[in-house]
Protein backbone atom coordinates (compact mmCIF):
# COMPACT_ATOMS: atom_id res chain seq x y z
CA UNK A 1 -19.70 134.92 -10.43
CA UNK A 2 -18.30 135.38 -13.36
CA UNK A 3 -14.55 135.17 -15.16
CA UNK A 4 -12.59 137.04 -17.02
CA UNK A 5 -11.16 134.79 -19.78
CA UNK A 6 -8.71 136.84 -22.68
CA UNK A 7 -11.35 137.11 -25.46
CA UNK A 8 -10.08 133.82 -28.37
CA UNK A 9 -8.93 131.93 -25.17
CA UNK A 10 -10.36 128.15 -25.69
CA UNK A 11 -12.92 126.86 -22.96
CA UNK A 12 -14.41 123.67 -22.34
CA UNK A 13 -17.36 123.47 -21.21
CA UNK A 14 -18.46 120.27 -19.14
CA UNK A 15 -21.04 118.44 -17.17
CA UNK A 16 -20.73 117.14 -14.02
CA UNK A 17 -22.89 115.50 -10.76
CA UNK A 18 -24.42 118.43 -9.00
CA UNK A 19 -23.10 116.89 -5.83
CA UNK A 20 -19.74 117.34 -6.74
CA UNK A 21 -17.27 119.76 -4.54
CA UNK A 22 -13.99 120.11 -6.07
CA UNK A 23 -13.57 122.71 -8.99
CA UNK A 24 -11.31 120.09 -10.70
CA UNK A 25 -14.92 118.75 -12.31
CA UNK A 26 -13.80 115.09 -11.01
CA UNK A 27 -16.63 112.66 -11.32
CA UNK A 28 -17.34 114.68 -15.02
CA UNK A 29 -20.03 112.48 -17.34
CA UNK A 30 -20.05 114.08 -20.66
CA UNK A 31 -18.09 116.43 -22.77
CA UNK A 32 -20.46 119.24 -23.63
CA UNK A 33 -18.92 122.09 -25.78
CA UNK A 34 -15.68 123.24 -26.67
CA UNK A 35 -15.21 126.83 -27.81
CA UNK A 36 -13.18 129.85 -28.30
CA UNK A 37 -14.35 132.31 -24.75
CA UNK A 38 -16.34 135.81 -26.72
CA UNK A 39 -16.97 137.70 -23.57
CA UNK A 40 -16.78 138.29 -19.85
CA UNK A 41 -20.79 137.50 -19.36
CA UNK A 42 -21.79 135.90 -16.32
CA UNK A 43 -22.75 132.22 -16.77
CA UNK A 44 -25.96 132.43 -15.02
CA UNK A 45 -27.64 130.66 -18.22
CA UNK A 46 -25.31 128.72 -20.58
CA UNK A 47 -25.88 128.21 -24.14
CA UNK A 48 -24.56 124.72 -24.91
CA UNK A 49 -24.16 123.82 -28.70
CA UNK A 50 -22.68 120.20 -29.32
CA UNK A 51 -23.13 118.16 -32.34
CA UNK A 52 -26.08 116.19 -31.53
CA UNK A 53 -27.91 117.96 -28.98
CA UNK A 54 -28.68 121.70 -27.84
CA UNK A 55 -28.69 122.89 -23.98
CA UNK A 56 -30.13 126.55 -24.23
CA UNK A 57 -30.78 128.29 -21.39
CA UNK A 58 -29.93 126.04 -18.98
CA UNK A 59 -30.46 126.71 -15.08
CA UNK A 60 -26.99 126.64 -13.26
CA UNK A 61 -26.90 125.65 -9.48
CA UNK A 62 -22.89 126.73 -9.16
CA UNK A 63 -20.23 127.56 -11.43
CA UNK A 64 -16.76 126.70 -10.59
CA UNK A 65 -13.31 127.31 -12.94
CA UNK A 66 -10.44 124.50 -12.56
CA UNK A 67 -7.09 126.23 -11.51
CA UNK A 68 -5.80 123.77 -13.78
CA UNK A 69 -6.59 125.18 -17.18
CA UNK A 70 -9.94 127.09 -18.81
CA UNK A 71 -12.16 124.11 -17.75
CA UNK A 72 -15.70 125.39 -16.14
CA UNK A 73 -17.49 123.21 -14.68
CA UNK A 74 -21.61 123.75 -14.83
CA UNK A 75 -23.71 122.11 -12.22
CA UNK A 76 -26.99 121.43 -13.09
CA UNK A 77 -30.06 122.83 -11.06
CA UNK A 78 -31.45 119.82 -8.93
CA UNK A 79 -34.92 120.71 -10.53
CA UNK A 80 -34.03 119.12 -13.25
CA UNK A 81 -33.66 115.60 -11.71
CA UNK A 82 -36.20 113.49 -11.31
CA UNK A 83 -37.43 113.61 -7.58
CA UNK A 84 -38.06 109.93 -7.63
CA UNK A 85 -35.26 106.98 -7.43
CA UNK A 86 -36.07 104.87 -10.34
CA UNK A 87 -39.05 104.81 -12.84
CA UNK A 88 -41.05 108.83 -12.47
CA UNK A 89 -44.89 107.54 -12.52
CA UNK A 90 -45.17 110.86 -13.73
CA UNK A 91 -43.52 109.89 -17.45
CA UNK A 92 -46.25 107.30 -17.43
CA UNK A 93 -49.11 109.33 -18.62
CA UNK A 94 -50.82 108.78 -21.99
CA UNK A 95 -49.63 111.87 -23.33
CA UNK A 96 -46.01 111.72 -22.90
CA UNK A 97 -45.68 108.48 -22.98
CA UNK A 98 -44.06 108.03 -26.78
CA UNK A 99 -41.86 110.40 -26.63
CA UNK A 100 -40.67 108.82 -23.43
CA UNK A 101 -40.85 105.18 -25.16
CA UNK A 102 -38.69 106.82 -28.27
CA UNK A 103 -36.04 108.70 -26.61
CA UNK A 104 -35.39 105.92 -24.10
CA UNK A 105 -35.03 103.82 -26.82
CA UNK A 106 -32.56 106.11 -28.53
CA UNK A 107 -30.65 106.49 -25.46
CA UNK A 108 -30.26 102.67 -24.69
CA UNK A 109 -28.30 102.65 -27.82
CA UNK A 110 -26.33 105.66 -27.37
CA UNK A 111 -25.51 103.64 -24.26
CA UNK A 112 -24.57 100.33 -25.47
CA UNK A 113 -23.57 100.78 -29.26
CA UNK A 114 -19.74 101.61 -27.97
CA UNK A 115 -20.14 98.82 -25.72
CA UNK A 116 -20.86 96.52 -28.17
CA UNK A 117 -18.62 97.70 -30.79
CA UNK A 118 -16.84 96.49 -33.37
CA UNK A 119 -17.98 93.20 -33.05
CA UNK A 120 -21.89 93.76 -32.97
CA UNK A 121 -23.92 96.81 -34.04
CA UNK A 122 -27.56 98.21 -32.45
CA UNK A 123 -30.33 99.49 -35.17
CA UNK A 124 -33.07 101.33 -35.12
CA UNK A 125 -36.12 99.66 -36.18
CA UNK A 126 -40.07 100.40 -36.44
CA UNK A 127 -43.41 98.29 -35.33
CA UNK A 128 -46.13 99.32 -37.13
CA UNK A 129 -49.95 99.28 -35.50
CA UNK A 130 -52.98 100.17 -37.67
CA UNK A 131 -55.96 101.44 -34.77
CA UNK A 132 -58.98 103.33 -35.26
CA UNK A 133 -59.97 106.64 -34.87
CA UNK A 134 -60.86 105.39 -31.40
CA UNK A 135 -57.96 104.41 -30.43
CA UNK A 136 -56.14 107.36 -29.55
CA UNK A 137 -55.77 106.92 -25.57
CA UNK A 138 -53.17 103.90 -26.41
CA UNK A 139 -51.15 106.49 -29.10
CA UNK A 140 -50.78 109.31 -26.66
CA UNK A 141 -52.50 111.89 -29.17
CA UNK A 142 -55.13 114.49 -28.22
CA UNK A 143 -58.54 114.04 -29.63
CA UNK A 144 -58.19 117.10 -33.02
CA UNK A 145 -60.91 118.31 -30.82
CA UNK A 146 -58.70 118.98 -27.72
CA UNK A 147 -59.84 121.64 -24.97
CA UNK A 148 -63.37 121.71 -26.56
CA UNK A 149 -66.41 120.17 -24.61
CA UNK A 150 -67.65 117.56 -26.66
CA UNK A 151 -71.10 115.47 -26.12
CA UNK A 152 -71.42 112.36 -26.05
CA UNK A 153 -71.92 110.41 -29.43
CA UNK A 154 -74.85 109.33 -27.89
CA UNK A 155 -77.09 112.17 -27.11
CA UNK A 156 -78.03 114.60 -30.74
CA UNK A 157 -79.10 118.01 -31.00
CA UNK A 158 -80.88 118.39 -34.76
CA UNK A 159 -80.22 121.35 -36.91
CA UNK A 160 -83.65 121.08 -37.64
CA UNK A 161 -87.26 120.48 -36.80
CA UNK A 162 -87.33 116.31 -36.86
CA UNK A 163 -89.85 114.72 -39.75
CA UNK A 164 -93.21 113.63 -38.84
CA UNK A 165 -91.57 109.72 -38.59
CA UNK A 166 -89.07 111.49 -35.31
CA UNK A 167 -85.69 111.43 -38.06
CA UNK A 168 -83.19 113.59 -36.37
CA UNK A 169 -79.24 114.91 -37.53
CA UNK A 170 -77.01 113.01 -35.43
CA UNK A 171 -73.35 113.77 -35.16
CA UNK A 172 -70.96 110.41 -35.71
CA UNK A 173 -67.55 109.04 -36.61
CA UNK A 174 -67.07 107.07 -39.12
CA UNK A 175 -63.81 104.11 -38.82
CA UNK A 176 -60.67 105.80 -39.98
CA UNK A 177 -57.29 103.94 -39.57
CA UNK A 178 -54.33 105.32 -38.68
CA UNK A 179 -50.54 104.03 -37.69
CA UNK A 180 -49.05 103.69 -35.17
CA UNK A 181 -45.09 103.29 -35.29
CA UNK A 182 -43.05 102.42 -32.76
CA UNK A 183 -39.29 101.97 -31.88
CA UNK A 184 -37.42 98.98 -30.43
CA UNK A 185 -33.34 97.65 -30.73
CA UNK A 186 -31.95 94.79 -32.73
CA UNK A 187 -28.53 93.53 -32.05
CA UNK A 188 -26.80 92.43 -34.81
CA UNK A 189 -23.14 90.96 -35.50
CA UNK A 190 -21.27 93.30 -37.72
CA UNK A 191 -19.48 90.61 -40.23
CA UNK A 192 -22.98 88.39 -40.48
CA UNK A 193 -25.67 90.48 -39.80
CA UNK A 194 -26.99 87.97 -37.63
CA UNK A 195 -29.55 88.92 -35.49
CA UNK A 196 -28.56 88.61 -31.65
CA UNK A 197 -30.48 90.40 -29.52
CA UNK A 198 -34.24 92.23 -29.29
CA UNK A 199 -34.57 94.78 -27.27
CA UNK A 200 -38.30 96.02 -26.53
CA UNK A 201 -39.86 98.62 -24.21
CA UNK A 202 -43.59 98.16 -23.61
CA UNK A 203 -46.52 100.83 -24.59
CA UNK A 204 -49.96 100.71 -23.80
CA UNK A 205 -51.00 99.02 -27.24
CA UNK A 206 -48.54 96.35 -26.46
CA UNK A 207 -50.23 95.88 -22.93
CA UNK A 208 -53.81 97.22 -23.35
CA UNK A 209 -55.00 97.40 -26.80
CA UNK A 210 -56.80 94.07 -28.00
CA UNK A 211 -55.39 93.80 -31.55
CA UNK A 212 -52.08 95.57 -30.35
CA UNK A 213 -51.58 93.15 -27.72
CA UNK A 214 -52.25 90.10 -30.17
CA UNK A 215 -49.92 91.41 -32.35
CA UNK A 216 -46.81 92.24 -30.28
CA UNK A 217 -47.77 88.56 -28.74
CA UNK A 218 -47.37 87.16 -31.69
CA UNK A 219 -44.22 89.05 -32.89
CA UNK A 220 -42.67 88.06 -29.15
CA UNK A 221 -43.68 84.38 -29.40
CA UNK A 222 -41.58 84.10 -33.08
CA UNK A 223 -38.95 85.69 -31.25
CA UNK A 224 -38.98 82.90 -28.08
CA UNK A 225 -39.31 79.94 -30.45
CA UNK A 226 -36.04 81.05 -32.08
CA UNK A 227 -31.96 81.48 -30.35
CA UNK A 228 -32.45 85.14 -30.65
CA UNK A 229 -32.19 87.21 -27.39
CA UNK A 230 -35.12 89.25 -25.81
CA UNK A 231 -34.83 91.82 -23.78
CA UNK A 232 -38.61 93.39 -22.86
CA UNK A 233 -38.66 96.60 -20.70
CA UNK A 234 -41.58 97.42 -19.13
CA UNK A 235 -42.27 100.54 -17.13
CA UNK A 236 -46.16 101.14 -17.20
CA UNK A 237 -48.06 99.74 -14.32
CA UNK A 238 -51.15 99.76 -16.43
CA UNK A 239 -52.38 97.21 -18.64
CA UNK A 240 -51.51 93.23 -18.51
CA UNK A 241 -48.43 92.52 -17.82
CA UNK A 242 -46.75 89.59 -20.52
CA UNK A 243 -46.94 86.24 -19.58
CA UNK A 244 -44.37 84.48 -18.00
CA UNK A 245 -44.15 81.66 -15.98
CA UNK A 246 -43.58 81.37 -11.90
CA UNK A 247 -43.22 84.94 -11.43
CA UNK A 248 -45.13 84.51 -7.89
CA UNK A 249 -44.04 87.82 -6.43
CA UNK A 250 -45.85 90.81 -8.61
CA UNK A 251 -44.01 94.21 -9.20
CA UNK A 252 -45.24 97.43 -10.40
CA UNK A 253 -42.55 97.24 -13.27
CA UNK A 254 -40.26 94.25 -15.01
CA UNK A 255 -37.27 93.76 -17.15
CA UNK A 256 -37.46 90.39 -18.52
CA UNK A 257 -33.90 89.19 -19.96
CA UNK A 258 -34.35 85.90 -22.13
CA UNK A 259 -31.00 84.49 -23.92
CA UNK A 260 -31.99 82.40 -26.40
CA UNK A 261 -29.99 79.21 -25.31
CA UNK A 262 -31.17 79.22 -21.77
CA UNK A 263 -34.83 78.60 -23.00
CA UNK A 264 -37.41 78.38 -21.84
CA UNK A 265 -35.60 79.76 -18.55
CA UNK A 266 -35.26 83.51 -18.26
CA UNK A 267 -34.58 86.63 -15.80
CA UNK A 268 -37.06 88.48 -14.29
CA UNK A 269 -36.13 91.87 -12.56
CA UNK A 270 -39.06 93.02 -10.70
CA UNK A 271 -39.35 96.01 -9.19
CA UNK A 272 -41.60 98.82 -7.66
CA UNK A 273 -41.82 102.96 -7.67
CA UNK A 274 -39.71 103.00 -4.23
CA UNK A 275 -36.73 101.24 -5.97
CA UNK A 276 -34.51 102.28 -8.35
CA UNK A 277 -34.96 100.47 -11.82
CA UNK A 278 -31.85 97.21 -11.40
CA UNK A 279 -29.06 96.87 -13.91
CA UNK A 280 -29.38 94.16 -16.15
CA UNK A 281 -27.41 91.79 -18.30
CA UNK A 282 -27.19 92.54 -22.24
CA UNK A 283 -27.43 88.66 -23.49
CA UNK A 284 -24.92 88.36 -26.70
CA UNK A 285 -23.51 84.95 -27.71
CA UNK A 286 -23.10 82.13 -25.56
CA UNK A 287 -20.28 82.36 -22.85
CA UNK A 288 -19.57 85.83 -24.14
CA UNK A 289 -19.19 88.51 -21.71
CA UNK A 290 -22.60 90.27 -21.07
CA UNK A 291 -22.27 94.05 -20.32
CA UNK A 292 -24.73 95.40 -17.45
CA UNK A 293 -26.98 97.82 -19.36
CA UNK A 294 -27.47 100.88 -16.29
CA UNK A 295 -31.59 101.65 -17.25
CA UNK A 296 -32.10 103.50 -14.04
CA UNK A 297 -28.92 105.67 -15.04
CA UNK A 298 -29.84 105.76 -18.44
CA UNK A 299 -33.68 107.18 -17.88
CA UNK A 300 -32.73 109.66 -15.26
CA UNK A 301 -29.81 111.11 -17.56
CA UNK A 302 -32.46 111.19 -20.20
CA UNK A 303 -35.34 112.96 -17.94
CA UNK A 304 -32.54 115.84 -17.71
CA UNK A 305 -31.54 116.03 -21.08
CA UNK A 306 -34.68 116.71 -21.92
CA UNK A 307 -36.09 118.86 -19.63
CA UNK A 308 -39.01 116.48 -18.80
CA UNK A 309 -39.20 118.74 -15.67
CA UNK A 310 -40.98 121.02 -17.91
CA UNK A 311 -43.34 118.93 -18.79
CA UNK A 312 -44.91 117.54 -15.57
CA UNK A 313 -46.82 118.77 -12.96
CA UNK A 314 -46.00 117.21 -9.63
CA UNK A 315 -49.12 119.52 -8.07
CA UNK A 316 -51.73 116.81 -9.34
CA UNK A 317 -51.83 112.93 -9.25
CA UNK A 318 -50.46 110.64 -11.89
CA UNK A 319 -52.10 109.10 -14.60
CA UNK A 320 -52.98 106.56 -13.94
CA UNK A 321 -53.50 107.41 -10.06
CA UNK A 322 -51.10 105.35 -7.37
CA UNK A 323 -52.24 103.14 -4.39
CA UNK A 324 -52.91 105.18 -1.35
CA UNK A 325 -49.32 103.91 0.27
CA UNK A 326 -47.26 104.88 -2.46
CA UNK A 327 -49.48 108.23 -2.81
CA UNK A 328 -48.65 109.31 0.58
CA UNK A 329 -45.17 108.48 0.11
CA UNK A 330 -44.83 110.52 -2.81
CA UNK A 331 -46.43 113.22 -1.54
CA UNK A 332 -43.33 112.95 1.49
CA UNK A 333 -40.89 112.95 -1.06
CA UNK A 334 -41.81 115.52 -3.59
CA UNK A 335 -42.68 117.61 -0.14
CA UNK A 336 -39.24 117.12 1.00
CA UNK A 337 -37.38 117.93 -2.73
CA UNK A 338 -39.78 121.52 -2.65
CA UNK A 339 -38.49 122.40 1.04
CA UNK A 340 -34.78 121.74 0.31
């Protein structure tokens, strides 16, 4: 399908549900592109320039023009959804994990800076971790000796003949720091610069690395003893999860939403792979209106902007593996996404 457009004729480009019918593009999320129409080409593949991000090459599931004006509408291809409801186990893995952590982050305030505005802005800011050379399984980078078989430290081959007293070569690593930096939110009013809110989404050093884990702990604890707001995301299943008290019903993954002036009581929003991730409550000011922050929305826009369908492979388990029940159950559902 394709449509003959007068070559200079102005076309917006725009992106809508998949499920959507009418060729009105009702139910349309974001403005894409606006441009002046070059050619007569088939829109098979689109080519999406916008200020801040780049769609090329994009897989279109149906292409429909509204009557109304030079509006197309492009439906994405369902592949690149993630198959499951709320948090993909897949995103979990060591690997991928921090660019995961990042862009979420960067997308939570793409989400609520306009919500927020003009009375309170949301900044970037950095944690820094120094780890060891050994530490690289909680970063997420490949070992510089990556798709090489490596010995163990323990065994030695000598480049030459041992002495007489059995002295041998052995290969080693010496302790070599290196940081770590990591992204979370701060909420702060525009006119004060008062800091409102913290807004924090968990990695593996936070949950699994000794010093990491001390560290965070200690940044979170200054944080509770204080009127500023935490919010603390966490969507790994592995590692420790952070302490809280009388949370007698354990859940895969947790949102934990602590105002500052309802200490030391809190939210918890527990939840497992089969659910979608709950909407939560941004906590501002006292008795100011607290906008629901839409995570599960928010991620599963993200895994299609970025094409994290490219990245995964739904053939083999996730890392780390799931129970048997929710193994099968995945299975089902990935099974039932291939044969639609």
């Amino acid at each position: 399908m394709f449509f003959n457009f007068g070559k200079g004729t102005l076309v917006t480009v725009v992106l809508v549900n998949s499920t959507v019918e009418s060729s009105s593009c009702q139910g349309v999320h974001k403005w894409i592109w606006s441009g002046r129409y070059k050619d007569t080409s088939m829109f098979s593949f689109l080519q999406i320039h916008s200020p801040r991000r780049v769609y090329q090459g994009a897989k279109v599931k149906r292409i429909s023009r509204n009557p109304l004006d030079n509006t197309i509408c492009a439906h994405y291809n369902d592949s690149m959804k993630s198959p499951f409801p709320g948090m993909d186990p897949y995103l979990e893995h060591p690997t991928l994990w921090a660019d995961v952590h990042d862009s979420l982050i960067s997308a939570i305030r793409d989400e609520l800076a306009p919500l927020l505005a003009p009375k309170y802005y949301v900044g970037l800011q950095r944690h820094a971790y120094l780890l060891l050379a050994g530490d690289r399984t909680y970063v997420g980078k490949p070992d510089v000796t990556v798709g090489l078989q490596r010995r163990p430290l323990s065994t030695w081959t000598p480049a030459i003949e041992p002495f007489n007293g059995g002295v041998g070569v052995l290969e080693v690593e010496v302790p070599m720091e290196e940081e770590l930096d990591e992204s979370y939110l701060e909420v702060r009013e525009v006119q004060s610069s008062k800091l409102i809110t913290v807004i924090e989404i968990l990695s593996p050093v936070n949950k699994s690395h000794p010093e990491g884990r001390e560290e965070y702990i200690e940044k979170r604890n200054q944080i509770l003893s204080s009127r500023t707001n935490l919010v603390e995301i966490d969507l790994l299943r592995s590692g420790q999860p952070m302490t809280v008290f009388g949370d007698d019903q354990p859940s895969q993954y947790r949102v934990l939403v602590s105002p500052g002036w309802r200490r030391p009581r809190a939210q918890l929003y527990g939840f497992n792979l089969r659910q979608p991730i709950p909407e939560f409550p941004m906590p501002l000011l006292p008795k100011e209106e607290q906008p629901l922050v839409p995570l599960n929305t928010i991620l599963h826009n993200l895994y299609a902007r970025a094409r994290f369908d490219l990245r995964l492979d739904y053939s083999v388990p996730p890392v780390p593996p799931l129970s048997s029940g929710d193994a099968q159950w995945a299975l089902e559902l990935l099974n039932a996404r291939n044969n639609e």
